[in-house]
C-alpha atoms as a PDB file:
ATOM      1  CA  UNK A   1      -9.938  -3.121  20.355  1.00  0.00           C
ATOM      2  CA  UNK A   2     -12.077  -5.515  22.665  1.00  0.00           C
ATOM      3  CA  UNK A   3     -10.132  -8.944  23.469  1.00  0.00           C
ATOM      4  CA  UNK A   4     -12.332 -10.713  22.008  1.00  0.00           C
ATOM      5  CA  UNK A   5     -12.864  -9.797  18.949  1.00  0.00           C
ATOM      6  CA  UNK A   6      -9.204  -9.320  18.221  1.00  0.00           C
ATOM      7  CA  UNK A   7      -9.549 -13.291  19.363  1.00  0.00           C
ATOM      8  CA  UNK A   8     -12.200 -13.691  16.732  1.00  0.00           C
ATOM      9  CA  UNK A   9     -10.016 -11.640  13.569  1.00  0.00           C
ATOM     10  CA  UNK A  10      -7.388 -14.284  14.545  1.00  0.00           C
ATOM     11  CA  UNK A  11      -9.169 -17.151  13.808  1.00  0.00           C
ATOM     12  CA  UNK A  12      -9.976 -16.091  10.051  1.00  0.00           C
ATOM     13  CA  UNK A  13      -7.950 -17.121   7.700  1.00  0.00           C
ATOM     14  CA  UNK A  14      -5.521 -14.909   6.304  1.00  0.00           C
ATOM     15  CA  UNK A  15      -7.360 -14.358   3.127  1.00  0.00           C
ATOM     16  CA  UNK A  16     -10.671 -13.257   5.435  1.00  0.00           C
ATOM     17  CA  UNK A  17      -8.346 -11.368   7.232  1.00  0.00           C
ATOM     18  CA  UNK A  18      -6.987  -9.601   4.089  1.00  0.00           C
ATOM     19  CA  UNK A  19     -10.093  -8.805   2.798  1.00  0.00           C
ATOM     20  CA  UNK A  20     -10.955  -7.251   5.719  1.00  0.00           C
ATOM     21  CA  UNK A  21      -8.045  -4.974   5.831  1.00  0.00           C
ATOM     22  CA  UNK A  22      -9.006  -3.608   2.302  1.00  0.00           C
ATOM     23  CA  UNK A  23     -12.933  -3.276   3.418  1.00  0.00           C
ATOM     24  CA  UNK A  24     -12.026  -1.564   6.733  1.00  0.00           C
ATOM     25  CA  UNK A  25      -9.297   0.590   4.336  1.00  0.00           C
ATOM     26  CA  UNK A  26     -12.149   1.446   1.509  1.00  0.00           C
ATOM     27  CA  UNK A  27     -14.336   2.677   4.196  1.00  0.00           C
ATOM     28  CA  UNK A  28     -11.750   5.505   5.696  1.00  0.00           C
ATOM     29  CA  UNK A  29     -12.795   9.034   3.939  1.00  0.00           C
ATOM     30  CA  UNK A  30     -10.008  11.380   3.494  1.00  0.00           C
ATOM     31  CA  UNK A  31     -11.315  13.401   6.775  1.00  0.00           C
ATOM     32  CA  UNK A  32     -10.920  10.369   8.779  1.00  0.00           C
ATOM     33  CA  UNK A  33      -7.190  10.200   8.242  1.00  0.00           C
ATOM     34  CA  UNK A  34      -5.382  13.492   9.264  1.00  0.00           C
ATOM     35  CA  UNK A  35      -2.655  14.586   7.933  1.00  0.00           C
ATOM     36  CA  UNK A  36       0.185  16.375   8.510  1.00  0.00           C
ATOM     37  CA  UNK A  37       1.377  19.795   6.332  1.00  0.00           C
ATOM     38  CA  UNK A  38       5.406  18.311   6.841  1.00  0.00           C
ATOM     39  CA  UNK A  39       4.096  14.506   5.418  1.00  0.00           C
ATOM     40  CA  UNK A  40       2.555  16.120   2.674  1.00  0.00           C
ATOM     41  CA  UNK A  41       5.838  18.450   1.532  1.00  0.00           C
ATOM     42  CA  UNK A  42       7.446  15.126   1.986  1.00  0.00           C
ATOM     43  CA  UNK A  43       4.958  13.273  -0.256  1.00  0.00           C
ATOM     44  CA  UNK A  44       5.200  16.337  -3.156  1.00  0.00           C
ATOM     45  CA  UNK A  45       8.875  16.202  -2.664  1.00  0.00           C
ATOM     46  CA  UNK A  46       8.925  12.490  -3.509  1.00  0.00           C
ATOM     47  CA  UNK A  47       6.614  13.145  -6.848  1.00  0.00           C
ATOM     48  CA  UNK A  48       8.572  15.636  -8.354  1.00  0.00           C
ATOM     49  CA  UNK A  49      11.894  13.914  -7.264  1.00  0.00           C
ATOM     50  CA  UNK A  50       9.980  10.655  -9.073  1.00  0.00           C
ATOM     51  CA  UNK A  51       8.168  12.834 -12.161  1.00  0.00           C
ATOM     52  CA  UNK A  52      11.906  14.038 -12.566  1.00  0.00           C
ATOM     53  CA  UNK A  53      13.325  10.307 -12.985  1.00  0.00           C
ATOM     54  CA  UNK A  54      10.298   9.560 -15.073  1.00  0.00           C
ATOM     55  CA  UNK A  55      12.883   9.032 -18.275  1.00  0.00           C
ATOM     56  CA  UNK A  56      14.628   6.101 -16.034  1.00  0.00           C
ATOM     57  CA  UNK A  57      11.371   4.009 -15.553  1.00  0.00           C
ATOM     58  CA  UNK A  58      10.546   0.933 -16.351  1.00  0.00           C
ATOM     59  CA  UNK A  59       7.695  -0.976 -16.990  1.00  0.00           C
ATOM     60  CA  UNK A  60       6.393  -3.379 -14.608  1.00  0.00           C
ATOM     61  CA  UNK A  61       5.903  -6.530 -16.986  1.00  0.00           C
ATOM     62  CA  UNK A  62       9.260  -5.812 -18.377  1.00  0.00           C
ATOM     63  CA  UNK A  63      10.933  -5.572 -14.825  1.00  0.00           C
ATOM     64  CA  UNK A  64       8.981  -8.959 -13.696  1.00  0.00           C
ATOM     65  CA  UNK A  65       9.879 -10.917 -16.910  1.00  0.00           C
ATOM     66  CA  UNK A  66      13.428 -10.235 -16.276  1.00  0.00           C
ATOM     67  CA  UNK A  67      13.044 -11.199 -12.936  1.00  0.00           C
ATOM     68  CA  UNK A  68      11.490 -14.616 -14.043  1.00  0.00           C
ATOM     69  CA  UNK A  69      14.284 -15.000 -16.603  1.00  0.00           C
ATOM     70  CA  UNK A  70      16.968 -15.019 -13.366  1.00  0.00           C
ATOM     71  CA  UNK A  71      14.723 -17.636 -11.511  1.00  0.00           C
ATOM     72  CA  UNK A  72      14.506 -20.331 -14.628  1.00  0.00           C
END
């Protein structure tokens, strides 16, 4: 990346900067990004070790009320 413009990214603010992240990520097209055949046995391994623990789970509102509760 040219100095300056990694000068310039500094100077936004972090929400600029944020937003940028997630335009510069929506713009990447599966072909852009390679990937590896051992990252993806590791990412199927993870689903079905996840999809098998799928009776444990939780829901996300009732994880962050109970969270909430503690902090009161």
């Amino acid at each position: 990346m040219q100095p300056a413009l990694k000068e310039t990214l500094k100077k936004l603010p972090p929400t600029d900067r944020l937003d940028l992240i997630g335009e510069l990520w929506d713009s990447l097209q599966d072909e852009d990004v390679p990937v590896r055949h051992s990252d993806l046995d590791l990412v199927r391994q993870r689903a079905d070790t996840a999809e098998a623990h799928r009776a444990g789970r939780r829901d996300w509102s009732e994880v962050r009320a109970e969270i909430e509760k503690l902090l009161r």
